[in-house]
C-alpha atoms as a PDB file:
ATOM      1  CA  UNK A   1       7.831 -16.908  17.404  1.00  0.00           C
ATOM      2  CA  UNK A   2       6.759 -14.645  20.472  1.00  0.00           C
ATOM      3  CA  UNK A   3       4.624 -12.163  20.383  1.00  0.00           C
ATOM      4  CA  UNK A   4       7.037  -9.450  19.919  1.00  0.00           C
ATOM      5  CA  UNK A   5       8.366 -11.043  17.001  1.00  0.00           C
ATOM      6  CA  UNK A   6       4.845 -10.981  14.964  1.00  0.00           C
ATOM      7  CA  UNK A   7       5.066  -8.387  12.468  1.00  0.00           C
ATOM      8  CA  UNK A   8       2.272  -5.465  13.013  1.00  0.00           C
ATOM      9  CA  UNK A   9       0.353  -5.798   9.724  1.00  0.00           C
ATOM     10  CA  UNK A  10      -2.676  -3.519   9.339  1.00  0.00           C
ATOM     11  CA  UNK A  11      -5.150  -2.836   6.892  1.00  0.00           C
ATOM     12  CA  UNK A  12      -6.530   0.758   6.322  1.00  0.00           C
ATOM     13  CA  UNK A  13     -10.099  -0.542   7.480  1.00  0.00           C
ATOM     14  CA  UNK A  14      -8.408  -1.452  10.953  1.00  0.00           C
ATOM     15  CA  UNK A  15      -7.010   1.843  11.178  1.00  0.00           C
ATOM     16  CA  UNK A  16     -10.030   3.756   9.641  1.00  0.00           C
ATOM     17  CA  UNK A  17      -8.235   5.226   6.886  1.00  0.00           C
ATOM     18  CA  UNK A  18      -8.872   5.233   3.499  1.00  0.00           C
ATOM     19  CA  UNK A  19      -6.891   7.223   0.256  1.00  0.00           C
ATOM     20  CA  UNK A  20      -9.604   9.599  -1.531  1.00  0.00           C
ATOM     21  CA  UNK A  21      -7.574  12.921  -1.291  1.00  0.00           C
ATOM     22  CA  UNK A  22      -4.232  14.806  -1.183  1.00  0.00           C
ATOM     23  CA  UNK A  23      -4.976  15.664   2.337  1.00  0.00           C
ATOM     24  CA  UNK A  24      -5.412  11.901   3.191  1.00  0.00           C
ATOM     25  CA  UNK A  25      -1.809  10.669   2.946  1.00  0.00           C
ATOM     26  CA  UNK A  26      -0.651  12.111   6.092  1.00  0.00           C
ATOM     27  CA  UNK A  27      -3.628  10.950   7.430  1.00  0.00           C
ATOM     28  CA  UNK A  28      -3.192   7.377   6.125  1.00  0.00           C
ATOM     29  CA  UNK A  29       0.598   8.032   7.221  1.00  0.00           C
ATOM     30  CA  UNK A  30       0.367   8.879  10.666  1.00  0.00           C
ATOM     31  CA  UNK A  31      -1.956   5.777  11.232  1.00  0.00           C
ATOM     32  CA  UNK A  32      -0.052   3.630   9.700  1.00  0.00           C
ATOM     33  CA  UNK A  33       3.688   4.662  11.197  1.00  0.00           C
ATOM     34  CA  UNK A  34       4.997   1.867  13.657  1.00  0.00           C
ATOM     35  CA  UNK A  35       3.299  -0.354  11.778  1.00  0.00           C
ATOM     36  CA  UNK A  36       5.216  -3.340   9.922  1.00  0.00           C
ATOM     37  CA  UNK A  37       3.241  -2.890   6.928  1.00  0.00           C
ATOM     38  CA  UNK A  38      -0.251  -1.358   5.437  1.00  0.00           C
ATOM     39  CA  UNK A  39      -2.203  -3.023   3.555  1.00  0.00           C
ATOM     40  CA  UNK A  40      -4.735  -0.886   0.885  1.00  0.00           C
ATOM     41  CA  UNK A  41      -7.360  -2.137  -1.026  1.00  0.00           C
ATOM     42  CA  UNK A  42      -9.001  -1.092  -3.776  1.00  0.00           C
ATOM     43  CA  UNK A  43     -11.971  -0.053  -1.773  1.00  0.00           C
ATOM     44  CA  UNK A  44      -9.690   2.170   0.301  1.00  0.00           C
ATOM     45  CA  UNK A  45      -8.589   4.133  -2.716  1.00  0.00           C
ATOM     46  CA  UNK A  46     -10.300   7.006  -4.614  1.00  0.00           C
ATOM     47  CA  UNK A  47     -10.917   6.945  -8.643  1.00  0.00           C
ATOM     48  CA  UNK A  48      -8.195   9.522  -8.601  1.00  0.00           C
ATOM     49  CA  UNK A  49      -5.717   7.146  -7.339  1.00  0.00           C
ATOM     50  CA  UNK A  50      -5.972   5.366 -10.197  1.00  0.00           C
ATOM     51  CA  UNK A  51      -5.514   8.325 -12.348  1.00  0.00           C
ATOM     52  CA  UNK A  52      -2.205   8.812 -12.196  1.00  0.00           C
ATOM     53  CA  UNK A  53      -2.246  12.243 -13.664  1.00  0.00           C
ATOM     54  CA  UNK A  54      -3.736  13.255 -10.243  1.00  0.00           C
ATOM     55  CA  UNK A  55      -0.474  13.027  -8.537  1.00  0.00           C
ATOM     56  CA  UNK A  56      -2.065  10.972  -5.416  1.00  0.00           C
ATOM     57  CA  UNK A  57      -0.575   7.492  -6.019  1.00  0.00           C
ATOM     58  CA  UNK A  58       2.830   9.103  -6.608  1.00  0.00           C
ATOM     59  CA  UNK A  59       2.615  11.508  -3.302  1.00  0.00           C
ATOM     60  CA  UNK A  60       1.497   8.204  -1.424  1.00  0.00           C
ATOM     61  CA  UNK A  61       4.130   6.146  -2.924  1.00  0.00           C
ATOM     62  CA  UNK A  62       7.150   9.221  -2.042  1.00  0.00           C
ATOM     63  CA  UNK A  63       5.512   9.402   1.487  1.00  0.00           C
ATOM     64  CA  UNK A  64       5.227   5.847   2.059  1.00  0.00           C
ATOM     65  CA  UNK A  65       8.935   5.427   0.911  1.00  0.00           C
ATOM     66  CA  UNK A  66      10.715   8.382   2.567  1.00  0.00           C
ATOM     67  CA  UNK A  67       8.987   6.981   6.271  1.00  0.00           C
ATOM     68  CA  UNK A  68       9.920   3.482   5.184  1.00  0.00           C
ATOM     69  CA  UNK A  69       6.113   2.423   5.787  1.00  0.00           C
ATOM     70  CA  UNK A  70       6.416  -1.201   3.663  1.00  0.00           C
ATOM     71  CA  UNK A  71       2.938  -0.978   1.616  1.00  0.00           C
ATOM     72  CA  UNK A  72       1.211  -3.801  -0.498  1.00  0.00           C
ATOM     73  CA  UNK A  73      -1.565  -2.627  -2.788  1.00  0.00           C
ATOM     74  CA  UNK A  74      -4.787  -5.112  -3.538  1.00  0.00           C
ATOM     75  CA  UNK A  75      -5.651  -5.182  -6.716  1.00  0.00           C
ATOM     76  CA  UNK A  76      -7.605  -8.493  -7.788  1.00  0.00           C
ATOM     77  CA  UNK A  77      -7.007  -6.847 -11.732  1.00  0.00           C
ATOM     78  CA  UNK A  78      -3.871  -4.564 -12.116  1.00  0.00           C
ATOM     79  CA  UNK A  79      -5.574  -3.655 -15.852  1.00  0.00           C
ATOM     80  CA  UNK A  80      -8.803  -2.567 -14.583  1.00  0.00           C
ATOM     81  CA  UNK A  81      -7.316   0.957 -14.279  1.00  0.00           C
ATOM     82  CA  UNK A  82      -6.140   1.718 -17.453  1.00  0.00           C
ATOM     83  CA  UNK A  83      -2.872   0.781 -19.044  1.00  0.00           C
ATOM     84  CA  UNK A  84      -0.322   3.380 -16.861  1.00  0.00           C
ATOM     85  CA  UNK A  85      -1.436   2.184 -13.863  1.00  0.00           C
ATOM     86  CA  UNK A  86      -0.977  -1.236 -15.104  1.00  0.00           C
ATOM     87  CA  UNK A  87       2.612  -0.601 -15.899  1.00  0.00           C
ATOM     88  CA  UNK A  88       2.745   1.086 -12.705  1.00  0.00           C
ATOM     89  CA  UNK A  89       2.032  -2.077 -11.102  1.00  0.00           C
ATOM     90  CA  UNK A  90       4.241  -4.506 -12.989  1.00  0.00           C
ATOM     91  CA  UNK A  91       7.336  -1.778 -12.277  1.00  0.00           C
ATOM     92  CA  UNK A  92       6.444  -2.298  -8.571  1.00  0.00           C
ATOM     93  CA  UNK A  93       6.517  -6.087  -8.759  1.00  0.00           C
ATOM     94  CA  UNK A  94      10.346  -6.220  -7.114  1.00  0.00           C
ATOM     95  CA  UNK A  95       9.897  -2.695  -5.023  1.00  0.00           C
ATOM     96  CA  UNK A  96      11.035  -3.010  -1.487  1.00  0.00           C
ATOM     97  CA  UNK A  97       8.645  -0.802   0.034  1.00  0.00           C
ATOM     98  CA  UNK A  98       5.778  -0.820  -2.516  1.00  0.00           C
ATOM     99  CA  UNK A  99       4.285  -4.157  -4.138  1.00  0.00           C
ATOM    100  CA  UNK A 100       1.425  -4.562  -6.158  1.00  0.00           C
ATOM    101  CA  UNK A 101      -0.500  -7.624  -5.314  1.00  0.00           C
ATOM    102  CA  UNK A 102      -4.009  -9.477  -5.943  1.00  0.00           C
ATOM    103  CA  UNK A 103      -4.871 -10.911  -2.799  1.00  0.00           C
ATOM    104  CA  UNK A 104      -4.434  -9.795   0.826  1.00  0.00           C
ATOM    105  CA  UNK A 105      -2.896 -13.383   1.481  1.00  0.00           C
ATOM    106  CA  UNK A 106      -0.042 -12.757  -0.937  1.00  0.00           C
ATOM    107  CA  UNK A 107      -0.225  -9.073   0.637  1.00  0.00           C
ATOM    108  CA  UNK A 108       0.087 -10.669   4.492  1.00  0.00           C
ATOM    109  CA  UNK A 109       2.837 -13.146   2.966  1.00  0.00           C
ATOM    110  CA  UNK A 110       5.287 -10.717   1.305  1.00  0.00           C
ATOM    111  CA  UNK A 111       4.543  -7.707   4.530  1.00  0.00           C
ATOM    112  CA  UNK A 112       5.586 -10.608   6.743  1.00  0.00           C
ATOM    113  CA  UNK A 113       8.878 -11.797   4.673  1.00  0.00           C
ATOM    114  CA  UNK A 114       9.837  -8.116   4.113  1.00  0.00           C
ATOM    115  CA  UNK A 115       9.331  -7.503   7.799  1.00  0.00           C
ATOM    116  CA  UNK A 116      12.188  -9.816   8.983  1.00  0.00           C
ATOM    117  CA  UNK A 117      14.941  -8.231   6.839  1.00  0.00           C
END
């Protein structure tokens, strides 16, 4: 594989980014665009992420998806969060654009398999 042919994964801590607000997903966007893939941890998101009520994972998620910016989510416990946001997370387990995972490992593996498509 050359070096051209590596996908461009990034984490939000590379780019500087992290998801606390509204105003933060074209922030998080714009860093993240040419990239193959984003990875977010749960360190990078705000308590009202996880409160889906808030609106901010869903804005993220429609964002993310409409500039086809492939995203996998680090959760190490997809029930920490409340029940919702666990369902959220096992309806995202086949998403193309949007997965739900509890390592960055099986983050870096599915970015990279999605990438070649």
């Amino acid at each position: 594989m050359t070096a051209d042919e590596f996908p461009r994964i990034r984490t939000a801590g590379e780019l500087g980014v992290s998801l606390r607000t509204l105003a933060d997903v074209n922030e998080v966007l714009g860093a993240a665009f040419g990239a193959d893939g984003l990875i977010l941890t749960e360190a990078d998101l705000s308590p009202e992420f996880f409160r889906l009520r808030s609106g901010l994972a869903g804005e993220a998620f429609q964002k993310f998806t409409n500039y086809r910016i492939r995203v996998a989510l680090v959760l190490p416990d997809f029930g920490a969060h409340g029940e919702r946001f666990a369902e959220l997370a096992y309806e995202h387990r086949a998403h193309n654009a949007i997965r739900f995972v509890h390592t960055e490992e099986e983050a870096r593996a599915w970015l990279q398999t999605s990438s070649r498509r």
